[in-house]
PDB file of N, CA and C in Angstrom:
ATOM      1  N   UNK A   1     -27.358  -8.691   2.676  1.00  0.00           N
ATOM      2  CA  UNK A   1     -25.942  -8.932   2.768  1.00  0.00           C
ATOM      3  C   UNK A   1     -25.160  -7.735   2.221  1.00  0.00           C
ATOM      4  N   UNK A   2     -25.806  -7.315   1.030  1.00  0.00           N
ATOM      5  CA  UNK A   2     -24.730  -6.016   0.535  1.00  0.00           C
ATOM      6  C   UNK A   2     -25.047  -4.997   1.668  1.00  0.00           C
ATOM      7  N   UNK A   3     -26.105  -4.715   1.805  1.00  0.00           N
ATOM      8  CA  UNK A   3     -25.889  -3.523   2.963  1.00  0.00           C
ATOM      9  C   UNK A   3     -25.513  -3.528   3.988  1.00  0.00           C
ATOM     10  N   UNK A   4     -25.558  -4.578   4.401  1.00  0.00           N
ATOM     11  CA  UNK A   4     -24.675  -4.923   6.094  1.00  0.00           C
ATOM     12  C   UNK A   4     -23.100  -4.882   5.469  1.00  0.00           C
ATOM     13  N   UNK A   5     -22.958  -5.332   4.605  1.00  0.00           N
ATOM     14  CA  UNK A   5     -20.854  -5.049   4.080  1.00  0.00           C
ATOM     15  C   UNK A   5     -21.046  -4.032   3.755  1.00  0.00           C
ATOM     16  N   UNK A   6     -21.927  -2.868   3.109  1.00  0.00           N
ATOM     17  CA  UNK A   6     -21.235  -1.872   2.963  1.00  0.00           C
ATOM     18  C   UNK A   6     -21.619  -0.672   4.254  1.00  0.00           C
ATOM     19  N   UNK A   7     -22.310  -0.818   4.960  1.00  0.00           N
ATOM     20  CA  UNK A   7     -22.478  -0.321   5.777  1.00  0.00           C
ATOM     21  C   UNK A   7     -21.026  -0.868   7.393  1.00  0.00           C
ATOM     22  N   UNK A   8     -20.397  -1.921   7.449  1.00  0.00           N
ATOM     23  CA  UNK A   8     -19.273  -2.037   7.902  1.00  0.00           C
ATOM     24  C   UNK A   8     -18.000  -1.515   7.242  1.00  0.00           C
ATOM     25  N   UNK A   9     -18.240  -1.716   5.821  1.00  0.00           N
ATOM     26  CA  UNK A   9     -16.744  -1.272   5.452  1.00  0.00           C
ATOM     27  C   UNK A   9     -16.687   0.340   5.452  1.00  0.00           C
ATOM     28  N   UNK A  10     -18.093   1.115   5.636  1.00  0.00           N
ATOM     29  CA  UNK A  10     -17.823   2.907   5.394  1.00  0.00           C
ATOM     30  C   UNK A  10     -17.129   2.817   7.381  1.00  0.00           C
ATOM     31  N   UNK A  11     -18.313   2.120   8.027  1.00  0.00           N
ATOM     32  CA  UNK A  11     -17.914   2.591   9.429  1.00  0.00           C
ATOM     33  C   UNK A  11     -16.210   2.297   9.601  1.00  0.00           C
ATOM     34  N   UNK A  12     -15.919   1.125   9.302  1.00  0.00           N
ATOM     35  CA  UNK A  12     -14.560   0.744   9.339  1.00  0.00           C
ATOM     36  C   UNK A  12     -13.578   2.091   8.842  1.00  0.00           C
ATOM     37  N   UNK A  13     -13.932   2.706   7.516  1.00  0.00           N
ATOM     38  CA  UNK A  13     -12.873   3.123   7.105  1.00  0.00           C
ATOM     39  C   UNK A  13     -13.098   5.118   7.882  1.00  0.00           C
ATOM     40  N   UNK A  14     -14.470   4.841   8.835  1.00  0.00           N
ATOM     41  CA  UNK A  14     -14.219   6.053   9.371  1.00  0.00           C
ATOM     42  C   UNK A  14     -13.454   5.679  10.174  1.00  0.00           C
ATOM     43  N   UNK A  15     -13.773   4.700  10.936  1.00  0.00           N
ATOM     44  CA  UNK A  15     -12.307   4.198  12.190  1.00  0.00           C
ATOM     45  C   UNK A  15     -11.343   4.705  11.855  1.00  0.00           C
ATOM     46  N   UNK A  16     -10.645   3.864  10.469  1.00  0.00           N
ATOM     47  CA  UNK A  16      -9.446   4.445  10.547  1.00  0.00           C
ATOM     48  C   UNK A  16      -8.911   5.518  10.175  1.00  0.00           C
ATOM     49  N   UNK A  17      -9.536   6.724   9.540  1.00  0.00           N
ATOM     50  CA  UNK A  17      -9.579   7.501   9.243  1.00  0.00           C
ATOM     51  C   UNK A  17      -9.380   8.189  10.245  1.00  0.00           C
ATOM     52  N   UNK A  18     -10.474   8.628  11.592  1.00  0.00           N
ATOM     53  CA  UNK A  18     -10.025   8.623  12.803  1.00  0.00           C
ATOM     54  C   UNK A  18      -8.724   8.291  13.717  1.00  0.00           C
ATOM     55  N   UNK A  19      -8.339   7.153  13.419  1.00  0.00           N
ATOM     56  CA  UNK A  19      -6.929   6.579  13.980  1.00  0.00           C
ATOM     57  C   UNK A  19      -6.022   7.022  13.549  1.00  0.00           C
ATOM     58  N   UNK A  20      -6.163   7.188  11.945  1.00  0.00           N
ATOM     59  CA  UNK A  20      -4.653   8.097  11.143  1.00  0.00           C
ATOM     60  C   UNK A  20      -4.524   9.518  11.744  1.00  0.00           C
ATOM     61  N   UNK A  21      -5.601  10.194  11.419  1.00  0.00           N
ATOM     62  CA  UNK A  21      -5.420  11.440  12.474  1.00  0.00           C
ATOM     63  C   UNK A  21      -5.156  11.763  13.936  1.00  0.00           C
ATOM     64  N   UNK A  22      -5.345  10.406  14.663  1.00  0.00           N
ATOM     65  CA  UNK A  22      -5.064  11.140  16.030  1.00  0.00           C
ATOM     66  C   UNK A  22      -3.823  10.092  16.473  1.00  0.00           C
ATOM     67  N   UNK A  23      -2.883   9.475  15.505  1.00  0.00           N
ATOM     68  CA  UNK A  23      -1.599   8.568  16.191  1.00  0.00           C
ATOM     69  C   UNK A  23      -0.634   9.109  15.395  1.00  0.00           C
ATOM     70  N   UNK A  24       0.395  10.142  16.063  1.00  0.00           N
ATOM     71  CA  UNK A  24       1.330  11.136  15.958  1.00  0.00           C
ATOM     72  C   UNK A  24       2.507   9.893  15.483  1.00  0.00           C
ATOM     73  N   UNK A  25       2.822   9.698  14.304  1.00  0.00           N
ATOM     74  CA  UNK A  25       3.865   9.558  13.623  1.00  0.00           C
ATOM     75  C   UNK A  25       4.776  10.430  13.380  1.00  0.00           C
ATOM     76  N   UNK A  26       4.229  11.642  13.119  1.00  0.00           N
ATOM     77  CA  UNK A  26       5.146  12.728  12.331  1.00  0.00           C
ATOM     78  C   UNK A  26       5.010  12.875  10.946  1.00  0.00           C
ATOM     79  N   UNK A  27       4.144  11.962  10.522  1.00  0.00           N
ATOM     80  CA  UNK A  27       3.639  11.893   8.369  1.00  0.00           C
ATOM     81  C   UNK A  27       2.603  12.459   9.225  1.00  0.00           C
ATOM     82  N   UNK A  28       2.079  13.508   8.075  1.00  0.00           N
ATOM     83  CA  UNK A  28       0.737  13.927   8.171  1.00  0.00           C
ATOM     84  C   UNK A  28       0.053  13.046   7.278  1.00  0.00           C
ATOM     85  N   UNK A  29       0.416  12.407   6.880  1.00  0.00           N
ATOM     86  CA  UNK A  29       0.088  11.238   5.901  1.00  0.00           C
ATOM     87  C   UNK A  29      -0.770  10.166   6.305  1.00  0.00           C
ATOM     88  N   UNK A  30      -0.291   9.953   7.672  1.00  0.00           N
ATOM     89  CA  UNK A  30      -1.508   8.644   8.103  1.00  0.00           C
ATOM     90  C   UNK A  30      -0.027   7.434   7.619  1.00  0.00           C
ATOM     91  N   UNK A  31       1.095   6.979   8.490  1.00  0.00           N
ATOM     92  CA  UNK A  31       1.548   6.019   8.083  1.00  0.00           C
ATOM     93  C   UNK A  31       1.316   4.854   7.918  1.00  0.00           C
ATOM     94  N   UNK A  32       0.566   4.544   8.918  1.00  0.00           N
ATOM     95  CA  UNK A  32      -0.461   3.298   9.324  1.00  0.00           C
ATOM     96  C   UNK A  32      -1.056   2.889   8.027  1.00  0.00           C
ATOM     97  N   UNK A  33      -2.161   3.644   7.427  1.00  0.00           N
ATOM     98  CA  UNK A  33      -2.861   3.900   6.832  1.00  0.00           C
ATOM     99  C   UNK A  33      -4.271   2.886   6.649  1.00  0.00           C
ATOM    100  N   UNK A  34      -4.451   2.854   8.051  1.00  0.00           N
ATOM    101  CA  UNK A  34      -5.676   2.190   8.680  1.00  0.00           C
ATOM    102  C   UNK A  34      -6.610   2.275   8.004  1.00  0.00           C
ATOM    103  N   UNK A  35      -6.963   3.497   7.222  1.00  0.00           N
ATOM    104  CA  UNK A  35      -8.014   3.837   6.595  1.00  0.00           C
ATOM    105  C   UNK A  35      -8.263   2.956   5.243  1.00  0.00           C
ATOM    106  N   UNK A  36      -6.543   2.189   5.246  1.00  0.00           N
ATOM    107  CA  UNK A  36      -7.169   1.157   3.915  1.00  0.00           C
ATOM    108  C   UNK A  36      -7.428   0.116   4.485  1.00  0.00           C
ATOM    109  N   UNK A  37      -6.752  -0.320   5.433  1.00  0.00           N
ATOM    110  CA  UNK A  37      -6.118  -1.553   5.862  1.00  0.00           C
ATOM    111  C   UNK A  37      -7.653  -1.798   6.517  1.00  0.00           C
ATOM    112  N   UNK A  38      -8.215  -1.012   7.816  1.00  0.00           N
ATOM    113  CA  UNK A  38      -9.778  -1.484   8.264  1.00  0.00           C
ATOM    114  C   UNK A  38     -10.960  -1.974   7.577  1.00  0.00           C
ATOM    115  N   UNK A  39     -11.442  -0.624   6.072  1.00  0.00           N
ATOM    116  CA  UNK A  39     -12.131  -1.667   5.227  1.00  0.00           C
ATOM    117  C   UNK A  39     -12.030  -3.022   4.143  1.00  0.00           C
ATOM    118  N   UNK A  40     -10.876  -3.134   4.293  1.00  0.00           N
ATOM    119  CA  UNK A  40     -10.451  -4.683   3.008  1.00  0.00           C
ATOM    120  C   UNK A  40     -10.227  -5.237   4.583  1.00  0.00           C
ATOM    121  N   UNK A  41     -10.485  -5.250   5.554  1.00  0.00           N
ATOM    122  CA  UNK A  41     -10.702  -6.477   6.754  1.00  0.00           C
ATOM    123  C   UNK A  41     -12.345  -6.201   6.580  1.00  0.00           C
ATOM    124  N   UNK A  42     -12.292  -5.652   6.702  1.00  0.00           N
ATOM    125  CA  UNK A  42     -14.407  -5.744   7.433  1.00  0.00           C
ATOM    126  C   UNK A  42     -15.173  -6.240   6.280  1.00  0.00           C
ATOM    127  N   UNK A  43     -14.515  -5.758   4.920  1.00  0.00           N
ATOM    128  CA  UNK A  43     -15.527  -6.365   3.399  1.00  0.00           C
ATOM    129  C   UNK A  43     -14.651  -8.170   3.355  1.00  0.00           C
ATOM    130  N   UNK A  44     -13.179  -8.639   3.617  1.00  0.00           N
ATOM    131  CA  UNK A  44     -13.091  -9.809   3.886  1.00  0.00           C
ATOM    132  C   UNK A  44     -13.912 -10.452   4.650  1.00  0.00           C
ATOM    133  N   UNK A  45     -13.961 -10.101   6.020  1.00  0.00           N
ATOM    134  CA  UNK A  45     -15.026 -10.802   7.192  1.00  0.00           C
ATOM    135  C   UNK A  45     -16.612 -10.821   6.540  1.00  0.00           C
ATOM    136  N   UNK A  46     -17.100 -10.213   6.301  1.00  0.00           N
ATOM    137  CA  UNK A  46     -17.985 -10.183   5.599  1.00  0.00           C
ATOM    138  C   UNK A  46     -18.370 -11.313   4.642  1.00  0.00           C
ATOM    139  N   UNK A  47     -17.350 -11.097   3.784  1.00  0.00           N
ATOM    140  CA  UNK A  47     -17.355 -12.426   2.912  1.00  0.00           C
ATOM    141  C   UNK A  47     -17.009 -13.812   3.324  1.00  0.00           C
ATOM    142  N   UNK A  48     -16.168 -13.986   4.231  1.00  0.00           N
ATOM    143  CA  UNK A  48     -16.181 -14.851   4.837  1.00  0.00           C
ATOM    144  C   UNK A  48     -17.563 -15.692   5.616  1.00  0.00           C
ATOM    145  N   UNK A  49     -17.640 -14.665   6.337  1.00  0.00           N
ATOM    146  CA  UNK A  49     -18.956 -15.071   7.030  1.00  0.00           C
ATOM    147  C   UNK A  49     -20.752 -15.582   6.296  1.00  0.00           C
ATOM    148  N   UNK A  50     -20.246 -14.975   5.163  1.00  0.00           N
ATOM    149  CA  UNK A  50     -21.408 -15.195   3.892  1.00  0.00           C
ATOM    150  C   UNK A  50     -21.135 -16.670   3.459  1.00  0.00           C
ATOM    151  N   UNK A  51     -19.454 -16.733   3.632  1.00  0.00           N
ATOM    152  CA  UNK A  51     -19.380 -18.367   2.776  1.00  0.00           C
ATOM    153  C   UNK A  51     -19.137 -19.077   4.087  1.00  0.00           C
ATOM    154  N   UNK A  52     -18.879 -18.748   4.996  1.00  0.00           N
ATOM    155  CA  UNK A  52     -19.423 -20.142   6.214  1.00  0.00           C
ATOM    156  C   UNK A  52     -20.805 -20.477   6.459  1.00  0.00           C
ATOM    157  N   UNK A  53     -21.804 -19.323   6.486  1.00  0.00           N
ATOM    158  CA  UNK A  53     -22.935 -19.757   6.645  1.00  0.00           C
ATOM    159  C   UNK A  53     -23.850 -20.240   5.694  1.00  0.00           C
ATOM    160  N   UNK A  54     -23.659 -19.212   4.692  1.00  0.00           N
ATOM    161  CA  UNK A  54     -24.489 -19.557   3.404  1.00  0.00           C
ATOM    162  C   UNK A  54     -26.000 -18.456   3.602  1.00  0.00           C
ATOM    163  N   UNK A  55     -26.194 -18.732   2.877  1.00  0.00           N
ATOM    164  CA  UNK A  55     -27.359 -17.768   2.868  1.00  0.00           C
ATOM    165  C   UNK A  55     -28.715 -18.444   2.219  1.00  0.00           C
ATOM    166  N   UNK A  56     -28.312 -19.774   1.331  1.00  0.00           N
ATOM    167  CA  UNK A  56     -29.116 -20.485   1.132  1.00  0.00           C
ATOM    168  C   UNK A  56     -29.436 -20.540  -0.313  1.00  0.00           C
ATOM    169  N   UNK A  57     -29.328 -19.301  -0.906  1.00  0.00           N
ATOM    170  CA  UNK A  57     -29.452 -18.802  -1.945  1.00  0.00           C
ATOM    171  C   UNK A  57     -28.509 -19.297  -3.259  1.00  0.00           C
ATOM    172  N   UNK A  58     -28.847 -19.669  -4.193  1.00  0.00           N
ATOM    173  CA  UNK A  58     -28.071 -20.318  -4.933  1.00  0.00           C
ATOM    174  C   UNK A  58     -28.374 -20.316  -6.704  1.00  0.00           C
TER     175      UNK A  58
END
């Protein structure tokens, strides 16, 4: 489980990392700032999905 979340939340935050750089706002800044916003979704889902299914483990 930890390596499958942290292995989504690095890919995630290359996404957006990617996305800040190539969507012309005019901030060189990254206004969006996808790069936070993608991994605190993918480490939520994650956790989510850990507490719907369970893992069994207790």
């Amino acid at each position: 489980m930890y390596l499958k979340s942290t292995i989504f939340t690095i890919i995630a935050w290359f996404i957006g990392l990617i996305l800040d750089a190539n969507i012309p706002f005019g901030d060189p800044m990254g206004f969006l700032s996808l790069r936070i916003l993608f991994p605190i979704l993918a480490m939520g889902l994650c956790i989510l999905h850990e507490v719907m299914n369970g893992s069994g483990k207790r």
